[in-house]
C-alpha atoms as a PDB file:
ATOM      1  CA  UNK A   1      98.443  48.074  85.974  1.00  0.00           C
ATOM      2  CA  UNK A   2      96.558  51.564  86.387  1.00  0.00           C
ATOM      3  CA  UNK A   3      93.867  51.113  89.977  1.00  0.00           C
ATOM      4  CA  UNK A   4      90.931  52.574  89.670  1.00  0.00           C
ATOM      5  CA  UNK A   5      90.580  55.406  92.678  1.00  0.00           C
ATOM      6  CA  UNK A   6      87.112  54.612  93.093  1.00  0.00           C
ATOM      7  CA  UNK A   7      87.099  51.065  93.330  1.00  0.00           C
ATOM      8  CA  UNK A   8      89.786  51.148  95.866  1.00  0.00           C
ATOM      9  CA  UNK A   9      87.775  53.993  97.764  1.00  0.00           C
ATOM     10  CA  UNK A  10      84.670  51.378  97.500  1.00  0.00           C
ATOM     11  CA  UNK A  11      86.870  48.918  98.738  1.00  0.00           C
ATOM     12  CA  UNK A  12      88.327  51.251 101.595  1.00  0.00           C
ATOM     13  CA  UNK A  13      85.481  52.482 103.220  1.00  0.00           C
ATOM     14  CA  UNK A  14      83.786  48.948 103.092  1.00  0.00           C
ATOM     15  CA  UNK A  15      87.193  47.518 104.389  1.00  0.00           C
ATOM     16  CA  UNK A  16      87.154  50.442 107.338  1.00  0.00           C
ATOM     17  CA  UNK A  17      83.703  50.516 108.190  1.00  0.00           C
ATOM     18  CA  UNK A  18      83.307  46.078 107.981  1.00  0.00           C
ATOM     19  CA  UNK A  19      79.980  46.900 106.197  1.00  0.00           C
ATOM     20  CA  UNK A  20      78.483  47.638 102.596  1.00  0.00           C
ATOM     21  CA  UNK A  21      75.840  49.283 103.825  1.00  0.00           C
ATOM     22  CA  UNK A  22      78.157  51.767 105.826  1.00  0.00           C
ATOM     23  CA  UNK A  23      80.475  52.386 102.798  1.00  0.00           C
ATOM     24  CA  UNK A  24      77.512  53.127 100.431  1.00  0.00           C
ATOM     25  CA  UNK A  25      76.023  55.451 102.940  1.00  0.00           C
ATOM     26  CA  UNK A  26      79.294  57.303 103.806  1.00  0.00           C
ATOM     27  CA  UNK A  27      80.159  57.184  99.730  1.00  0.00           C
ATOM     28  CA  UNK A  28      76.362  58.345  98.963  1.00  0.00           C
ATOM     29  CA  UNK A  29      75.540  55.418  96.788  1.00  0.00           C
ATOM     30  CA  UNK A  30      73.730  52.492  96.891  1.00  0.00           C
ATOM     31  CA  UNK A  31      74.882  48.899  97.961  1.00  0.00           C
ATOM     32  CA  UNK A  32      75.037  47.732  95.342  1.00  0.00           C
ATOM     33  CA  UNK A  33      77.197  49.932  93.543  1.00  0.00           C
ATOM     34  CA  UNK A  34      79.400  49.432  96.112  1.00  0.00           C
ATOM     35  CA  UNK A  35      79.730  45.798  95.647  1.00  0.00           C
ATOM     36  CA  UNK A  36      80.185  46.495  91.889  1.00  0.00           C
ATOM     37  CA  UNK A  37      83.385  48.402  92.575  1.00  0.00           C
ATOM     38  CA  UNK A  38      84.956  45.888  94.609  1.00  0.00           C
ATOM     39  CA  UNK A  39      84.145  43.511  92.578  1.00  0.00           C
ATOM     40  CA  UNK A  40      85.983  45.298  89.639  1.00  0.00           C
ATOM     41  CA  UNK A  41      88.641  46.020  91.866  1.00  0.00           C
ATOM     42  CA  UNK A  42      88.889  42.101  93.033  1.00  0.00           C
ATOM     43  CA  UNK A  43      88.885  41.216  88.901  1.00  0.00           C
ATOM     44  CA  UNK A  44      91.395  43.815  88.203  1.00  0.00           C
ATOM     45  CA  UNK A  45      93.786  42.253  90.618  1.00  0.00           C
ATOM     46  CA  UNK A  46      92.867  39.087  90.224  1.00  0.00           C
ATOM     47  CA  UNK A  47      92.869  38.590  94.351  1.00  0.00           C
ATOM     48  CA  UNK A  48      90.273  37.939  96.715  1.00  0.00           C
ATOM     49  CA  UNK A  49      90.150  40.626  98.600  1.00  0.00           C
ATOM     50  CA  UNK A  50      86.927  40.476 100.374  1.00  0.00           C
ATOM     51  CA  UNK A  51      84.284  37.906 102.091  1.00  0.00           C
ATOM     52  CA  UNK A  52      80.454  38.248 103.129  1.00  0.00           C
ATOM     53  CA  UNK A  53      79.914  36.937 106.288  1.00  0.00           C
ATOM     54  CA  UNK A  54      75.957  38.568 106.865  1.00  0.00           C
ATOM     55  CA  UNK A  55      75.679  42.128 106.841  1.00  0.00           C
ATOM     56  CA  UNK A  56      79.501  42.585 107.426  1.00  0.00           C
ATOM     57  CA  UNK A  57      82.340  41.692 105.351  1.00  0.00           C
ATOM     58  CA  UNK A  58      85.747  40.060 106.258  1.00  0.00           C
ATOM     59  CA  UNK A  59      88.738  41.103 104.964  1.00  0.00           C
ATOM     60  CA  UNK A  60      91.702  37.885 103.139  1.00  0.00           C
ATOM     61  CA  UNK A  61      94.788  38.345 103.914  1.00  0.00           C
ATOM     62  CA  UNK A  62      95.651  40.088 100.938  1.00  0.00           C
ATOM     63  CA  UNK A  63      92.759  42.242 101.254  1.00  0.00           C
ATOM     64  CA  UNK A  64      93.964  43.266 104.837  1.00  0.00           C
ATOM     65  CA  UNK A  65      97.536  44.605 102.740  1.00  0.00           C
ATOM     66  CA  UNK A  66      95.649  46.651 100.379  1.00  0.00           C
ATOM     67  CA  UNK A  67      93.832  48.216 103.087  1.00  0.00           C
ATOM     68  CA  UNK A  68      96.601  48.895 105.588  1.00  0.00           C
ATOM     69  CA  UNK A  69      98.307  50.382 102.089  1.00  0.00           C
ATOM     70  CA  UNK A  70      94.920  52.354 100.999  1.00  0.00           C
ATOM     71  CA  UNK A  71      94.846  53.651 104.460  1.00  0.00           C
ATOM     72  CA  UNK A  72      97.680  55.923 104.163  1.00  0.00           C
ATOM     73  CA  UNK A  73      96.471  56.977 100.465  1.00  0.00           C
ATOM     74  CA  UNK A  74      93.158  58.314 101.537  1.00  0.00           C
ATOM     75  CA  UNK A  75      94.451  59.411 104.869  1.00  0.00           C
ATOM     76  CA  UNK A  76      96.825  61.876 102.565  1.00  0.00           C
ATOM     77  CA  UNK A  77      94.074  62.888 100.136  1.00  0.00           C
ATOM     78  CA  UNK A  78      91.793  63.896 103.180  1.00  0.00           C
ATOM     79  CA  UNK A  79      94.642  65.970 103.962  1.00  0.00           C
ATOM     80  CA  UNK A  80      94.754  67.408 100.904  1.00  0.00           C
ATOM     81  CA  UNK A  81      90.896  68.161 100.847  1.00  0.00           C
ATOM     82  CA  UNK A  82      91.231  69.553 104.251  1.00  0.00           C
ATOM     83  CA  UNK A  83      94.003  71.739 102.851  1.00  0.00           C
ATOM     84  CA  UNK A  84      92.293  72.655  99.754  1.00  0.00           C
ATOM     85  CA  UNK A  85      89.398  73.357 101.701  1.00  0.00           C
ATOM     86  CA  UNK A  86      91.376  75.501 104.286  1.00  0.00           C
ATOM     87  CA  UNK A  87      92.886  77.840 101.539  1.00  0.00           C
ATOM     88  CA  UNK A  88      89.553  78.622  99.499  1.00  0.00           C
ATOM     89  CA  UNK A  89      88.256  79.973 102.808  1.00  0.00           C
ATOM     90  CA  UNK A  90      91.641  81.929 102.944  1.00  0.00           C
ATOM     91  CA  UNK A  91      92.649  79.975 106.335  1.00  0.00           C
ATOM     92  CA  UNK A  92      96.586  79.370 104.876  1.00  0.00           C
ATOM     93  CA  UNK A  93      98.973  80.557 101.904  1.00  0.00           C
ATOM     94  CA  UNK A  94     100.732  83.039 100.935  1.00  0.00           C
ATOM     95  CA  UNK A  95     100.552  87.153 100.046  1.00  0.00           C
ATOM     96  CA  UNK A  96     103.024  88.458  98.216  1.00  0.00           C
ATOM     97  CA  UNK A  97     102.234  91.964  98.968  1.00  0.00           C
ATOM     98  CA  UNK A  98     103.999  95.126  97.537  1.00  0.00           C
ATOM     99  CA  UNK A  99     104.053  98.789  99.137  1.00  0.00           C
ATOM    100  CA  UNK A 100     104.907 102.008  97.805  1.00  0.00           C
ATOM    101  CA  UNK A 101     106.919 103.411 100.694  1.00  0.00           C
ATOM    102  CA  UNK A 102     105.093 106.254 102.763  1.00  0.00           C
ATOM    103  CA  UNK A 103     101.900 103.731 102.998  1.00  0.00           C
ATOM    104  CA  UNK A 104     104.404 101.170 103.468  1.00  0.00           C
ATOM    105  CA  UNK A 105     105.088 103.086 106.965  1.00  0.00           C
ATOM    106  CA  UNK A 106     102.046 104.457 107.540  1.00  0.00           C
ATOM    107  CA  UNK A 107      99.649 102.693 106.661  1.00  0.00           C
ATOM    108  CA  UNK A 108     100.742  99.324 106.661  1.00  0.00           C
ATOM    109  CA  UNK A 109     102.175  98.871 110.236  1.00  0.00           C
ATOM    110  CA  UNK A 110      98.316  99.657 111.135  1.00  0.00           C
ATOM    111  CA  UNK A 111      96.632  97.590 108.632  1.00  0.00           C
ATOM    112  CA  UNK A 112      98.903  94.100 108.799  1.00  0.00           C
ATOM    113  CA  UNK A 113      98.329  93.346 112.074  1.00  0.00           C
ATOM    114  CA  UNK A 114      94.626  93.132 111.825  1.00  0.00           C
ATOM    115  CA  UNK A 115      94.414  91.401 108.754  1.00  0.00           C
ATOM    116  CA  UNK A 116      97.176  88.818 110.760  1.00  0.00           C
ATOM    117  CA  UNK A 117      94.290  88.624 113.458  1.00  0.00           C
ATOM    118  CA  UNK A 118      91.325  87.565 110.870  1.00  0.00           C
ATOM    119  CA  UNK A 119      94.072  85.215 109.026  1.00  0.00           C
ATOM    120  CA  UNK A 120      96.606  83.530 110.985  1.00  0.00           C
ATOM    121  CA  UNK A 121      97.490  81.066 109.116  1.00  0.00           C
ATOM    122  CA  UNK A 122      98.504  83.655 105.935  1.00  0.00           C
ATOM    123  CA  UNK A 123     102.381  84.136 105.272  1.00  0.00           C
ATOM    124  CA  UNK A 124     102.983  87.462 103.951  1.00  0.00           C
ATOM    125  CA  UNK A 125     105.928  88.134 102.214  1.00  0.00           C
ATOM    126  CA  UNK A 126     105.823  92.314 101.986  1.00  0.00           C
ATOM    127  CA  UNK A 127     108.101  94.154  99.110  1.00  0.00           C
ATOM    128  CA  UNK A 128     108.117  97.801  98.917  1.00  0.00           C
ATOM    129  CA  UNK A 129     109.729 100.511  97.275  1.00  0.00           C
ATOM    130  CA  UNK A 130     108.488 103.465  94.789  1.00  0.00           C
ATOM    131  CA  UNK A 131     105.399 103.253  93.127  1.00  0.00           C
ATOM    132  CA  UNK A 132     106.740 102.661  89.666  1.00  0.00           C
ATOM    133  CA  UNK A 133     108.673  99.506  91.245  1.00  0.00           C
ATOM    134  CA  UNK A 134     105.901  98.078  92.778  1.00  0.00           C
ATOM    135  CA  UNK A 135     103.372  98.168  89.596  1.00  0.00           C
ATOM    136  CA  UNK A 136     106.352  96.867  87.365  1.00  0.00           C
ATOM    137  CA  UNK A 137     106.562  93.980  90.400  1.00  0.00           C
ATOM    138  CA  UNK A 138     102.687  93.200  89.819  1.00  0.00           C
ATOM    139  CA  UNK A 139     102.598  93.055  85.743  1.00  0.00           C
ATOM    140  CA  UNK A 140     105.951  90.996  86.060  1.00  0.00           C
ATOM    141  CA  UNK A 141     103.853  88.727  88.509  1.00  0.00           C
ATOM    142  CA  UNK A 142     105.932  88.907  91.267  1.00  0.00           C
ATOM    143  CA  UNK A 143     103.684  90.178  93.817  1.00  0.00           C
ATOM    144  CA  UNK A 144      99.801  90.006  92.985  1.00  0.00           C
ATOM    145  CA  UNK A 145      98.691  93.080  94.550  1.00  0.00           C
ATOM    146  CA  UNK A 146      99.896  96.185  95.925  1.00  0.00           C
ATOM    147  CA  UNK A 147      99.106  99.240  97.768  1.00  0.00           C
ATOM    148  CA  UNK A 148     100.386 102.875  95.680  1.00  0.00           C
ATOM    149  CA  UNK A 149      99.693 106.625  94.964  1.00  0.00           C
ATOM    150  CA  UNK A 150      97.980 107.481  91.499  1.00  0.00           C
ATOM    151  CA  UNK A 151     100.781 106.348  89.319  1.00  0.00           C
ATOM    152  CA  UNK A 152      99.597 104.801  85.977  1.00  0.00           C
ATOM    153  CA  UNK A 153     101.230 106.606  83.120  1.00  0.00           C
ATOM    154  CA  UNK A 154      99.349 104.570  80.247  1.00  0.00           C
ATOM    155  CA  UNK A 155      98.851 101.710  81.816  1.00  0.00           C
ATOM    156  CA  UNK A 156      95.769  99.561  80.800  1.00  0.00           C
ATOM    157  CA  UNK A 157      97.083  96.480  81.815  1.00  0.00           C
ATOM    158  CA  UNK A 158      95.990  97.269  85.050  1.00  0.00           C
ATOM    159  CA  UNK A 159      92.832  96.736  87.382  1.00  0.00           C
ATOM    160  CA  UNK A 160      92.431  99.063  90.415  1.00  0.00           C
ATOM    161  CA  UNK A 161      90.268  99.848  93.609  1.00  0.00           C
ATOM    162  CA  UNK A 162      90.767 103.110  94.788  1.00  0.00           C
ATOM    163  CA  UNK A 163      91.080 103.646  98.621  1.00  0.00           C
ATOM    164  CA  UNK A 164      90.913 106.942  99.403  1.00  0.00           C
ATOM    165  CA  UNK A 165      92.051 110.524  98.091  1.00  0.00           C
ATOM    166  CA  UNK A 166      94.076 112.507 100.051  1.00  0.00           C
ATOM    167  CA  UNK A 167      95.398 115.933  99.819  1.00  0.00           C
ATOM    168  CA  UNK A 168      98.929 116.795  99.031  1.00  0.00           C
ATOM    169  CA  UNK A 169     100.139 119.377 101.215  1.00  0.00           C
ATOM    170  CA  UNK A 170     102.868 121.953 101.090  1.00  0.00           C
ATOM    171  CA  UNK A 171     104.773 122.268 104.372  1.00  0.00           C
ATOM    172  CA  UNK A 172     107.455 124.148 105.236  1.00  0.00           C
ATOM    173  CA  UNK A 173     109.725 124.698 108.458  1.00  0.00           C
ATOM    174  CA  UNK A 174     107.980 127.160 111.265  1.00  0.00           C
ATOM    175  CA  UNK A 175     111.253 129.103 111.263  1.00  0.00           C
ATOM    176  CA  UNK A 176     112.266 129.357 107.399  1.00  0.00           C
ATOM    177  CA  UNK A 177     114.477 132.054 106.059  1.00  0.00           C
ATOM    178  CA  UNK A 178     112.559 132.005 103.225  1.00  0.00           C
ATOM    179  CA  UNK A 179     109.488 134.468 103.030  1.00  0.00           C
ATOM    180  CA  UNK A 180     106.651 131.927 103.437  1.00  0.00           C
ATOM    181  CA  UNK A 181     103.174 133.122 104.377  1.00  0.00           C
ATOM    182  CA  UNK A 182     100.747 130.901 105.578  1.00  0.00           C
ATOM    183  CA  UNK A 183      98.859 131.321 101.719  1.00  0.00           C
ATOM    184  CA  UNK A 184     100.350 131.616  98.572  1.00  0.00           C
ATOM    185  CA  UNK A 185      99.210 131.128  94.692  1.00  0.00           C
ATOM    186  CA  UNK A 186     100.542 127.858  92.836  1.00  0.00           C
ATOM    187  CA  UNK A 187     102.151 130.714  90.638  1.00  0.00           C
ATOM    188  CA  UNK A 188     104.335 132.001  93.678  1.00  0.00           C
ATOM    189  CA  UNK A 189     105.592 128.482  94.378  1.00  0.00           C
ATOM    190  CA  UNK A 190     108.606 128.575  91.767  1.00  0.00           C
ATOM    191  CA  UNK A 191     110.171 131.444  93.894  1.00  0.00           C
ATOM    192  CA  UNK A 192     110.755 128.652  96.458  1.00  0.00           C
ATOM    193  CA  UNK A 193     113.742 125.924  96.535  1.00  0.00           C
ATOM    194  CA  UNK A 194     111.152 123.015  96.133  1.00  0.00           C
ATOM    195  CA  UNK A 195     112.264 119.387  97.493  1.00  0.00           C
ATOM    196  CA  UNK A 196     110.766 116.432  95.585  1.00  0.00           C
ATOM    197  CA  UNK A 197     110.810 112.777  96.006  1.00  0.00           C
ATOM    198  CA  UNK A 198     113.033 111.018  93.220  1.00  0.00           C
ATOM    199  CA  UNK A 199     111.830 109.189  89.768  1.00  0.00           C
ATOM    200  CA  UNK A 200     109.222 106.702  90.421  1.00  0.00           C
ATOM    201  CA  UNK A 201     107.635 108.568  93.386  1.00  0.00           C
ATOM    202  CA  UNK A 202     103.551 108.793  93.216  1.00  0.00           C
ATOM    203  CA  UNK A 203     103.917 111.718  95.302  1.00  0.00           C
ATOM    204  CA  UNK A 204     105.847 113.764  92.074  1.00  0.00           C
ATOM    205  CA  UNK A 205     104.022 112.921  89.358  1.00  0.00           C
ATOM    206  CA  UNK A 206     100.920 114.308  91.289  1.00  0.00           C
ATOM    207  CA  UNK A 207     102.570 117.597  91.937  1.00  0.00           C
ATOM    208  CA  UNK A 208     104.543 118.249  88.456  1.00  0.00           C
ATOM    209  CA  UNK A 209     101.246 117.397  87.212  1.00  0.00           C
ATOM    210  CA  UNK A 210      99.123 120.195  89.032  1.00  0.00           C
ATOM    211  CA  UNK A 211     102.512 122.169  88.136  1.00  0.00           C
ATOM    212  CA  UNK A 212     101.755 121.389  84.397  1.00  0.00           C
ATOM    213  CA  UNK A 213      97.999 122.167  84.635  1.00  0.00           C
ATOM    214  CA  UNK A 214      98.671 125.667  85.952  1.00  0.00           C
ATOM    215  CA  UNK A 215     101.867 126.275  83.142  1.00  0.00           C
ATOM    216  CA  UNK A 216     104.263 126.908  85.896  1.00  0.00           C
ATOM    217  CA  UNK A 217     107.622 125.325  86.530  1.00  0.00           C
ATOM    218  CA  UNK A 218     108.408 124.966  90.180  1.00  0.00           C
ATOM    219  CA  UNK A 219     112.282 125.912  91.099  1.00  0.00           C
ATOM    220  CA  UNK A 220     113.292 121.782  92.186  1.00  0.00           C
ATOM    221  CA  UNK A 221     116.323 122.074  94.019  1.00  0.00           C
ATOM    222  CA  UNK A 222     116.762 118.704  95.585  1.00  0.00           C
ATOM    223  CA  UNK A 223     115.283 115.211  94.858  1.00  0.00           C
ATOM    224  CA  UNK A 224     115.393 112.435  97.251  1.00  0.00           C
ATOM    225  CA  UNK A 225     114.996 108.638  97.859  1.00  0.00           C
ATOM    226  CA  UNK A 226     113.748 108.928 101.376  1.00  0.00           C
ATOM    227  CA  UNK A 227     110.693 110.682 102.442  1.00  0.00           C
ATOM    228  CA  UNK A 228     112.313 110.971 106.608  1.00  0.00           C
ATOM    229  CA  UNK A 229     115.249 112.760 104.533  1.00  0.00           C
ATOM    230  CA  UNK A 230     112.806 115.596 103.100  1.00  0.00           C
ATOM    231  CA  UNK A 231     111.137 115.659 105.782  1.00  0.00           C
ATOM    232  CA  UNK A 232     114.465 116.602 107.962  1.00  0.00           C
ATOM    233  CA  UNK A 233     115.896 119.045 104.721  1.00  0.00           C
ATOM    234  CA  UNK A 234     112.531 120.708 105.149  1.00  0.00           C
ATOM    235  CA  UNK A 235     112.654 121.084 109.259  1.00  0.00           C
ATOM    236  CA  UNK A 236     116.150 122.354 108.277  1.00  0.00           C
ATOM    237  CA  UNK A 237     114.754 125.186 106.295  1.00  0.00           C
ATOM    238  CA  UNK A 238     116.556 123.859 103.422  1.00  0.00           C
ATOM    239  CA  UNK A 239     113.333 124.417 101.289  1.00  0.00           C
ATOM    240  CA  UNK A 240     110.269 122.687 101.122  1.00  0.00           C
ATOM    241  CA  UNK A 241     107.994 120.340 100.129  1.00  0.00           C
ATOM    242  CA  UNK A 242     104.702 118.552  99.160  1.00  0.00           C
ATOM    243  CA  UNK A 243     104.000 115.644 101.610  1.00  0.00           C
ATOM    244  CA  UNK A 244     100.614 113.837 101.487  1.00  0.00           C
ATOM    245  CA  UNK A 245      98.142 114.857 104.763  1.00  0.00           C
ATOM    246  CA  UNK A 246      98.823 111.066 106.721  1.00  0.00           C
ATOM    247  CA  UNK A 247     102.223 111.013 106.417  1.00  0.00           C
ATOM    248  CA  UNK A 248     102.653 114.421 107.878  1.00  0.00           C
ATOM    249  CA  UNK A 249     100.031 114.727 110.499  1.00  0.00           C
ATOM    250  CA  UNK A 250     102.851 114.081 113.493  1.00  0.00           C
ATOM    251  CA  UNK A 251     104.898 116.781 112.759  1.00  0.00           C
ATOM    252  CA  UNK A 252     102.124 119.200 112.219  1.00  0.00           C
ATOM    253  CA  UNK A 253     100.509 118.514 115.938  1.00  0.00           C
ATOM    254  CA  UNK A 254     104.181 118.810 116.866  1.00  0.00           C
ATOM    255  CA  UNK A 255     104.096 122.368 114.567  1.00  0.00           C
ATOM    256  CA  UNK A 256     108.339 120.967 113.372  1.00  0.00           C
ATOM    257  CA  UNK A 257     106.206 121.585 110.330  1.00  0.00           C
ATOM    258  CA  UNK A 258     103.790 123.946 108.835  1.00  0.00           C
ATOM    259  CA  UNK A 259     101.686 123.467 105.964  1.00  0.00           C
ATOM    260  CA  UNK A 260     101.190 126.445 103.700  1.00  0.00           C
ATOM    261  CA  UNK A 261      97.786 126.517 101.977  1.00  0.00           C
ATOM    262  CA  UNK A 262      97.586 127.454  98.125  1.00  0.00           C
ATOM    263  CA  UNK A 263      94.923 129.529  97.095  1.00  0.00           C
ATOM    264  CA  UNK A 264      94.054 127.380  94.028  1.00  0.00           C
ATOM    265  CA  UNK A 265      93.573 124.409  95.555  1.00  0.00           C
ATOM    266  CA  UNK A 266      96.107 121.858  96.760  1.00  0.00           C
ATOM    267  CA  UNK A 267      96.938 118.888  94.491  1.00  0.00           C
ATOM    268  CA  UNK A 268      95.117 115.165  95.910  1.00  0.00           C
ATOM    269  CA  UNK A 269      96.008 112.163  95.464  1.00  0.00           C
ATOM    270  CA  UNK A 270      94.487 108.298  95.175  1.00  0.00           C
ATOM    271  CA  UNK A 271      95.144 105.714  97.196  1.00  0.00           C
ATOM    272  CA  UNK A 272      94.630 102.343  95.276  1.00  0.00           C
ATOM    273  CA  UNK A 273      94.895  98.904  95.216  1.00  0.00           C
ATOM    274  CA  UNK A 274      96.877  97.307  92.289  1.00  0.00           C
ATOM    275  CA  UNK A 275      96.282  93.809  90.465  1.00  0.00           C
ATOM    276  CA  UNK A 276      96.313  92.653  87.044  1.00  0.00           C
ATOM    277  CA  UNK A 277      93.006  90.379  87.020  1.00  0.00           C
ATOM    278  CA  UNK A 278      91.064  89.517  89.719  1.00  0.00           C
ATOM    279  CA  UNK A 279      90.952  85.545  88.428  1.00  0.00           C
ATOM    280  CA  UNK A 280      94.791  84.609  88.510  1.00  0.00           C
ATOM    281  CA  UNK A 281      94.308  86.331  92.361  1.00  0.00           C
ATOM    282  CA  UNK A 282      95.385  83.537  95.582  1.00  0.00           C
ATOM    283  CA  UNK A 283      92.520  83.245  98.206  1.00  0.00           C
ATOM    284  CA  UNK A 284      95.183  84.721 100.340  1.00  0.00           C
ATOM    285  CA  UNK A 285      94.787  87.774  97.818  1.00  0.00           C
ATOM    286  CA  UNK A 286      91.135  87.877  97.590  1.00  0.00           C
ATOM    287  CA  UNK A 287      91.257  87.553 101.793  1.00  0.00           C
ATOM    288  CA  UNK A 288      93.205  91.126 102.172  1.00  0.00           C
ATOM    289  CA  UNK A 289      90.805  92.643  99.240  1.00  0.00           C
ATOM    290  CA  UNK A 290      87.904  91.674 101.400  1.00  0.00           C
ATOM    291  CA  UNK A 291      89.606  92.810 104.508  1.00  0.00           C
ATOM    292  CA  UNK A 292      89.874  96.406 102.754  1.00  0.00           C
ATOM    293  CA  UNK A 293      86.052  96.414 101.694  1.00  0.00           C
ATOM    294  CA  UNK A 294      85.232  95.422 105.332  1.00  0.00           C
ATOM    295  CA  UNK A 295      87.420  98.330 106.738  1.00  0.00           C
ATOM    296  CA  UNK A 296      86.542 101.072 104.118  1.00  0.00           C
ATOM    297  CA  UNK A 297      88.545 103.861 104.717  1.00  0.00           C
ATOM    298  CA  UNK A 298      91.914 102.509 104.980  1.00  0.00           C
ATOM    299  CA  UNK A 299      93.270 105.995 106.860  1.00  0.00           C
ATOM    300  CA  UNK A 300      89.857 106.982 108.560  1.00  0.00           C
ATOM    301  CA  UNK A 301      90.570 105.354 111.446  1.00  0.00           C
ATOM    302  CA  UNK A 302      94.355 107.487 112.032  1.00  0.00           C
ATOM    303  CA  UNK A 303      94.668 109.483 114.657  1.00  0.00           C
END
């Protein structure tokens, strides 16, 4: 025997409220419809379920079973509506998140905590690691969006939102043994021990790109996984580096760093916002996209 969920809902709400009239008004229906349903319902079952007594109705023994049993049924699917109704306002769920790692420290440690004070109720689960990891994560589906450099080597698979563009600057340590001047030409840059980030890095295809575009091939001594590890190779003197302007900014107040300005220009970099398409997104998702419009600049606001 398959129940009909609107008969019993008929049924329910007459049942709850001990009047037609009060079901069909709370069901937006007439009466009569509602006395249609139950009386369905009561032929279905082949029970008495109900009795008029006026304008109010009075429940048979039987009929007081179903209801203490249709009770718990609707009180679950009001639940679920509540629930339902929660997450397309983005109230609850879950973001899987991925960072490419300088934003990852720099930019997200600012960023999470006010998007945790507009959503509360949003789990994130953050994964980060090199660019290249984290847009193979999103068209493998297992984090929806995710925040990276400019890295999309033939990619078309993938929607973006850029930002912001940043410059990519070329420091080097205050008290090199190298002969650094404060200004140099891209084409004087392969006479320097150059330190790069490894495979996979944003940061590196930006720069061996502006290499390319000026035919020069830069003299890369080192690469590493960890931007802090450049960072300290470079304070060392061990050679130096191209380090985009927010992640940086610290040690050039501090001057542990210097940034050496190239007289062609200095390679920039995007900022953006990874997904593959915006309808398989979670409200969760669409909650932090919103969150970025809202805030604009994602950096401005840095000291």
């Amino acid at each position: 025997m398959f129940l009909n969920i609107n008969q019993l809902r008929s049924f329910y709400n007459a049942a709850k409220f001990k009047s037609i009239t009060s079901a069909a008004q709370r069901l937006m229906v007439t009466p009569s419809a509602v006395c249609i349903q139950i009386k369905n319902l009561e032929e279905t079952l082949e029970l008495k379920l109900t009795y008029r007594e006026g304008n109010s109705i009075r429940l048979t023994q039987i009929g007081s079973e179903i209801f203490k049993r249709s009770e718990k049924i609707f009180g679950q699917i009001m639940d679920m509506e509540d629930f339902v109704e929660e997450l397309s306002r983005a109230k609850t769920g879950l973001l899987r998140l991925g960072c490419a790692q300088t934003p990852a420290k720099y930019i997200m440690p600012r960023l999470l905590p006010i998007f945790k004070k507009e959503y509360p109720g949003i789990k994130i689960v953050l994964d980060q690691g090199t660019t290249a990891e984290m847009i193979e994560g999103v068209l493998n589906k297992k984090i929806e969006i995710a925040m990276v450099g400019q890295y999309m080597p033939g990619n078309n698979k993938l929607k973006f939102k850029i930002r912001g563009n940043h410059e990519v600057m070329l420091v080097a340590s205050p008290s090199s043994q190298h002969p650094i001047t404060d200004e140099i030409s891209v084409t004087q840059i392969p006479n320097l021990p150059l330190i790069l980030p490894r495979e996979g890095s944003a940061t590196r295809q930006v720069v061996l790109k502006y290499f390319q575009s000026f035919n020069v091939t830069p003299n890369i001594i080192l690469e590493a996984v960890s931007l802090d590890i450049i960072k300290e190779l470079v304070k060392q003197g061990d050679g130096v580096s191209f380090i985009i302007d927010y992640a940086v900014r610290e040690e050039l107040q501090a001057k542990t760093l210097k940034s050496i300005r190239i007289l062609e220009g200095q390679p920039t970099m995007e900022l953006r916002i990874i997904y593959v398409e915006r309808k398989f997104l979670s409200p969760a998702a669409w909650a932090f996209l919103r969150l970025l419009d809202k805030l604009g600049g994602i950096t401005a606001a840095m000291p």
